[in-house]
C-alpha atoms as a PDB file:
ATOM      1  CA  UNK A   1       0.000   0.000   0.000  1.00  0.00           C
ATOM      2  CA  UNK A   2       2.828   2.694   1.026  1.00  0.00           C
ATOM      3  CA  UNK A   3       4.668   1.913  -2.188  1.00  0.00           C
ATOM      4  CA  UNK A   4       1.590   2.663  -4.651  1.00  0.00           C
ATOM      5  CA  UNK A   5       1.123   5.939  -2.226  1.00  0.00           C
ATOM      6  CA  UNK A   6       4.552   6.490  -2.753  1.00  0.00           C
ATOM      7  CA  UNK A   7       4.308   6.607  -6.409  1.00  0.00           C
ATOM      8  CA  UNK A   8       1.591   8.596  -6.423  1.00  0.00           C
ATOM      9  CA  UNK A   9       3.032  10.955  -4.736  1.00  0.00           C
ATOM     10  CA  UNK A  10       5.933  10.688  -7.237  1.00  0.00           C
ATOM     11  CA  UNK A  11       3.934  10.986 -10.310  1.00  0.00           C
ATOM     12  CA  UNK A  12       1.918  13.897  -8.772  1.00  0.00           C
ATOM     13  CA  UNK A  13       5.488  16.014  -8.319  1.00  0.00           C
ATOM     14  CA  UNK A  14       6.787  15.093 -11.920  1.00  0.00           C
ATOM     15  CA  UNK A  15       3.467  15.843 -13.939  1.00  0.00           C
ATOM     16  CA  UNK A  16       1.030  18.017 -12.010  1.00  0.00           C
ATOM     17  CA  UNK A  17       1.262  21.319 -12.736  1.00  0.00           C
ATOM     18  CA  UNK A  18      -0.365  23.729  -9.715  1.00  0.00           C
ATOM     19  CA  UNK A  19      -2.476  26.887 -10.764  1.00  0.00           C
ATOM     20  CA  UNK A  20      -0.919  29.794  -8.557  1.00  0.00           C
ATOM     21  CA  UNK A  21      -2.482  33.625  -8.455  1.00  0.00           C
ATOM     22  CA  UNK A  22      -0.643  36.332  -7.747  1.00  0.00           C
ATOM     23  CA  UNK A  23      -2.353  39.630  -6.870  1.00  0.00           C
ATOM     24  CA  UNK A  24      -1.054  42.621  -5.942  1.00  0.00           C
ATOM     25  CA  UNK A  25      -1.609  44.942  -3.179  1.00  0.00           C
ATOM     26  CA  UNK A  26      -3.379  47.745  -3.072  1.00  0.00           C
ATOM     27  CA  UNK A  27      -2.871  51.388  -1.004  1.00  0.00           C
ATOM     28  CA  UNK A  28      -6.463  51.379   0.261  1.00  0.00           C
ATOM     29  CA  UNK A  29      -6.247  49.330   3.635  1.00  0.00           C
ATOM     30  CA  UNK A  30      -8.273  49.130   6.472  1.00  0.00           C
ATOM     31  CA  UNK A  31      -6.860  50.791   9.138  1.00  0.00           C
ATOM     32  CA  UNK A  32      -6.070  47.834  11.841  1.00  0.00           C
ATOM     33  CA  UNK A  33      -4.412  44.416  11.693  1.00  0.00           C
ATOM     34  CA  UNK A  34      -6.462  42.103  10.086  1.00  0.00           C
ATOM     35  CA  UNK A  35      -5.821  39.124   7.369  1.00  0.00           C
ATOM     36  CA  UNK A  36      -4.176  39.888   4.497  1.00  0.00           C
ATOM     37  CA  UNK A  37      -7.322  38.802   2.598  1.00  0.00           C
ATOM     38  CA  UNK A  38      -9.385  41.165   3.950  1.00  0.00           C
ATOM     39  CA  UNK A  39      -6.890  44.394   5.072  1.00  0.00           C
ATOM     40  CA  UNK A  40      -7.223  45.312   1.628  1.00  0.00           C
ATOM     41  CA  UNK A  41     -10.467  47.442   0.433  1.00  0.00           C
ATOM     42  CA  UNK A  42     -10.288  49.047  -2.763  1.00  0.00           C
ATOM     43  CA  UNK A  43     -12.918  47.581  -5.195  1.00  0.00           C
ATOM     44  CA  UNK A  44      -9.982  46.528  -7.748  1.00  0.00           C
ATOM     45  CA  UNK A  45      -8.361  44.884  -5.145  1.00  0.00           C
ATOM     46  CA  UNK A  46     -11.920  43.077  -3.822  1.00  0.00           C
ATOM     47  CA  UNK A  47     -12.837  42.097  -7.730  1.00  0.00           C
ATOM     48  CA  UNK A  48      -9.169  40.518  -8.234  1.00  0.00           C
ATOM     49  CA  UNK A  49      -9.615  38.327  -4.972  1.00  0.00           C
ATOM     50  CA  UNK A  50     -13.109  37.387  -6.555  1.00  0.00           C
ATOM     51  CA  UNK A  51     -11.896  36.322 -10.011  1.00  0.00           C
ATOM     52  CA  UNK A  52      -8.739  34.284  -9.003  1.00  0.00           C
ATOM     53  CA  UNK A  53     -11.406  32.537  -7.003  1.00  0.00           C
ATOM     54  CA  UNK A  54     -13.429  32.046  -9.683  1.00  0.00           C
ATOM     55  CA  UNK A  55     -10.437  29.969 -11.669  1.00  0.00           C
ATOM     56  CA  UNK A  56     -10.400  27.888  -8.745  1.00  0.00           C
ATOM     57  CA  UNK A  57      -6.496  27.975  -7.897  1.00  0.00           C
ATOM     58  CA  UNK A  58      -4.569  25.674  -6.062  1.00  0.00           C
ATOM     59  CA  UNK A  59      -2.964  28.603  -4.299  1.00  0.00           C
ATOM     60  CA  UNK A  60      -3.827  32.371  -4.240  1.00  0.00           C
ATOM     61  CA  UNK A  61      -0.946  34.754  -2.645  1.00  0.00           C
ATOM     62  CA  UNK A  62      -0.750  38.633  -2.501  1.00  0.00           C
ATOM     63  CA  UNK A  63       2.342  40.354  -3.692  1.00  0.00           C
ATOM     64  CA  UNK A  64       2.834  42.931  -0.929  1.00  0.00           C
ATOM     65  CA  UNK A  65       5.035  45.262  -0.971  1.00  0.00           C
ATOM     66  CA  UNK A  66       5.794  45.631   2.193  1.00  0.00           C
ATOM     67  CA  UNK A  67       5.715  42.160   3.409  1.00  0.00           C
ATOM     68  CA  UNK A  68       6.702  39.916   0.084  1.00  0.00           C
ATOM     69  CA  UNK A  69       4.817  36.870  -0.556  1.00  0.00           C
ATOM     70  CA  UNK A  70       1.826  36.462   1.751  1.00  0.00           C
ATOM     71  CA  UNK A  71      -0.618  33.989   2.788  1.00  0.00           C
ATOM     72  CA  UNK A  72      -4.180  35.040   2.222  1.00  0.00           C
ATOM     73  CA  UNK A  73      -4.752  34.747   5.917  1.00  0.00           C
ATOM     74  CA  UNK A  74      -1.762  35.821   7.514  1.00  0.00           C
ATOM     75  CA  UNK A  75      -2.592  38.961   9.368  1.00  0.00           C
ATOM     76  CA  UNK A  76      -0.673  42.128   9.001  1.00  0.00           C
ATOM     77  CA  UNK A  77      -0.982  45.809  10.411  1.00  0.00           C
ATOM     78  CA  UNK A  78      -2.137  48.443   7.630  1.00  0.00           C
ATOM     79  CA  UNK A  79       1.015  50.051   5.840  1.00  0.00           C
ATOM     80  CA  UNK A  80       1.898  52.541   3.643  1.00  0.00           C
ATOM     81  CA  UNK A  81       4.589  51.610   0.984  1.00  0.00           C
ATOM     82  CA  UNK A  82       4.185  50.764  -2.801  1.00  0.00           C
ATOM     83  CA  UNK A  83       6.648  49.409  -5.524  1.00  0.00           C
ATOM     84  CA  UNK A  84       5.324  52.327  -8.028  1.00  0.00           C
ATOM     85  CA  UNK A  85       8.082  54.979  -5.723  1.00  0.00           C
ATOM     86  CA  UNK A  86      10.838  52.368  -5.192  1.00  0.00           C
ATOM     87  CA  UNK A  87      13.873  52.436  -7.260  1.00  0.00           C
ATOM     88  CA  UNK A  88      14.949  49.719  -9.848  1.00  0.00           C
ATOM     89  CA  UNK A  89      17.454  48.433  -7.076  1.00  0.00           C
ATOM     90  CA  UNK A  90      14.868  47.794  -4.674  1.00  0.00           C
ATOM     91  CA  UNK A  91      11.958  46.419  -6.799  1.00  0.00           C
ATOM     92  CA  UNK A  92      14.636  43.766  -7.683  1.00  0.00           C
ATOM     93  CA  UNK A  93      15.962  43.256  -4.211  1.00  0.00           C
ATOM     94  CA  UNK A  94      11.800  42.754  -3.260  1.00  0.00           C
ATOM     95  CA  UNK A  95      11.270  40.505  -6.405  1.00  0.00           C
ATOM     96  CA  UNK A  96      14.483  38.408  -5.356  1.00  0.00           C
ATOM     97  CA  UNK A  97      12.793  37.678  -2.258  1.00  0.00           C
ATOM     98  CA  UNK A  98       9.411  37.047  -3.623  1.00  0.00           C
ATOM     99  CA  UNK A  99      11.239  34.328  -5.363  1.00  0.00           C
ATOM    100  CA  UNK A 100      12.930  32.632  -2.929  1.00  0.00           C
ATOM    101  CA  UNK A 101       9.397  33.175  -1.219  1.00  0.00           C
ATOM    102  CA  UNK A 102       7.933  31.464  -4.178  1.00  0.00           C
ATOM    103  CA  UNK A 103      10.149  28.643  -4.721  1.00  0.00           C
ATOM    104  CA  UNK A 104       9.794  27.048  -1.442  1.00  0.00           C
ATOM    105  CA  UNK A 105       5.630  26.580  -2.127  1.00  0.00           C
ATOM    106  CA  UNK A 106       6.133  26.498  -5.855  1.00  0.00           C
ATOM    107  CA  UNK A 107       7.712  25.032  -8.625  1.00  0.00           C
ATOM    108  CA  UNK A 108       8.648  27.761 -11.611  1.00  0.00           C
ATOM    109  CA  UNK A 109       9.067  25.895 -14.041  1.00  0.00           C
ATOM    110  CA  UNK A 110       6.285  23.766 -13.944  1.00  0.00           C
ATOM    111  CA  UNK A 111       3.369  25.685 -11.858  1.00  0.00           C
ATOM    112  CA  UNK A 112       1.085  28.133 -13.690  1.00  0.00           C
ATOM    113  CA  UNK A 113       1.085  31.601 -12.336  1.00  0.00           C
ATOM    114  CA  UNK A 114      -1.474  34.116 -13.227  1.00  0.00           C
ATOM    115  CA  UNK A 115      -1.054  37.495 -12.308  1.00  0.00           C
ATOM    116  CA  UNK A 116      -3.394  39.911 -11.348  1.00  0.00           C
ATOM    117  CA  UNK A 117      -0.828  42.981 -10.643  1.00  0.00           C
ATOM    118  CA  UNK A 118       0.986  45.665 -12.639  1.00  0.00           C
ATOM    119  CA  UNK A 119       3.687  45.998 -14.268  1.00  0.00           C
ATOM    120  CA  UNK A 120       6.286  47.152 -11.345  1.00  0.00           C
ATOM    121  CA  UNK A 121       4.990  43.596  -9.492  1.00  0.00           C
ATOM    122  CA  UNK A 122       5.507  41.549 -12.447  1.00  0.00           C
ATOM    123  CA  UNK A 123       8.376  42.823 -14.135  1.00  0.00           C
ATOM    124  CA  UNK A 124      11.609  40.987 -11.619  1.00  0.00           C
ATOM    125  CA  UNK A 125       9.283  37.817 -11.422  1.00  0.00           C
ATOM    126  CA  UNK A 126       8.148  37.213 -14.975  1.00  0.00           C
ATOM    127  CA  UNK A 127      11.469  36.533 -16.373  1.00  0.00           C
ATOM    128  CA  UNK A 128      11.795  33.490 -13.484  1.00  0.00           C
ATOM    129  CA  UNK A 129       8.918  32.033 -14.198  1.00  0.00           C
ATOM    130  CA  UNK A 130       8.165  29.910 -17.559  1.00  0.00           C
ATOM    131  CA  UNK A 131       4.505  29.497 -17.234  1.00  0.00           C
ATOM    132  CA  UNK A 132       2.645  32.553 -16.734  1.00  0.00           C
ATOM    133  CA  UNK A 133      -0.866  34.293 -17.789  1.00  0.00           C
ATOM    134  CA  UNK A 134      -1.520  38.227 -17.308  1.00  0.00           C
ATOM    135  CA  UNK A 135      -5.126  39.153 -18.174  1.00  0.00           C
ATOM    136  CA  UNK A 136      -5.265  42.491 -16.882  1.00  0.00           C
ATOM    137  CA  UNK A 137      -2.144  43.240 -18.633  1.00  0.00           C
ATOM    138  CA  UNK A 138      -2.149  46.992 -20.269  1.00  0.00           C
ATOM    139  CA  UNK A 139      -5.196  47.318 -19.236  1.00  0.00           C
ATOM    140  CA  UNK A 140      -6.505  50.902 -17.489  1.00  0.00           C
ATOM    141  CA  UNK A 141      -8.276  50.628 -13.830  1.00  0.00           C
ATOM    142  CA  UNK A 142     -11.396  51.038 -15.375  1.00  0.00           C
ATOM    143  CA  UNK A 143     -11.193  48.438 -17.610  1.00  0.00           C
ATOM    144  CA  UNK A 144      -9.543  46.181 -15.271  1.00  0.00           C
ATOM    145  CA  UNK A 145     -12.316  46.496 -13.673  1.00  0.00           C
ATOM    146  CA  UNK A 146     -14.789  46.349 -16.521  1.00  0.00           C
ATOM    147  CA  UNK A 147     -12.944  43.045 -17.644  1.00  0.00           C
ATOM    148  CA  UNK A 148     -12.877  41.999 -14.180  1.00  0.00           C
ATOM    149  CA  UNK A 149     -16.802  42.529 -13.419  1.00  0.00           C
ATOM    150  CA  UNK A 150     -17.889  40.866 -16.954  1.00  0.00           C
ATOM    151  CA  UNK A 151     -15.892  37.661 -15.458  1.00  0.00           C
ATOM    152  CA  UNK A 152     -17.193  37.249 -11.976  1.00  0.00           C
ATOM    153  CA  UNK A 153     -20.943  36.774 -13.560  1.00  0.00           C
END
């Protein structure tokens, strides 16, 4: 029995390919710790959660940047920091650790990632990772959210 387990297991690692979505955060917070999934309030940010639901992912992670890779329900205190005024240096030095972050719950080359963030959270991370979707991509807010809405239904 443990070796057919076993080799499950085994065939699982080498062939299955995870769906992993990665969403950015957002500068509209609620203003006391709460989890990660719900500290965040702006209707983009609210829609995004609701449509990588909707593809039914094995995982779903935020892309903070304060805080890396996080775990829809870790909790976190309310911050105030954004890639879009960090310099090139330090949007690598974050998507380095987003990686690392990444690698330990994911495999890059295999796994599918889809991202739901702009182009300042994709650009370091993209280049890593082989399999990757961006449906949002050049895309105003508006029609993010237009797109975004039409989806959910």
């Amino acid at each position: 029995m443990s070796f057919s387990v076993d080799l499950i297991r085994l065939v699982k690692c080498l062939y299955y390919m995870a769906k992993i979505v990665l969403i950015s955060c957002v500068s509209k917070k609620l203003s006391y710790k709460a989890k990660a999934k719900d500290i965040y309030i702006s209707p983009l940010f609210k829609m995004n959660l609701e449509f990588a639901k909707s593809l039914n992912p094995d995982k779903i992670f935020i892309l903070s940047a304060k805080h890396g890779l996080i775990d829809l329900d870790k909790e976190i205190e309310p911050y105030d920091k954004t890639l879009n005024l960090m310099h090139s240096a330090e949007k690598k030095e974050w998507a380095n650790s987003v990686l690392q972050d990444l690698r330990k719950v994911a495999n890059l080359d295999k796994d599918e990632f889809i991202f739901l963030a702009g182009e300042n959270y994709r650009k370091y991370l993209v280049p890593n990772i082989k399999n990757y979707k961006i449906p949002l991509k050049g895309l105003s807010i508006g029609r993010q959210l237009q797109y975004l809405k039409e989806e959910i239904k």
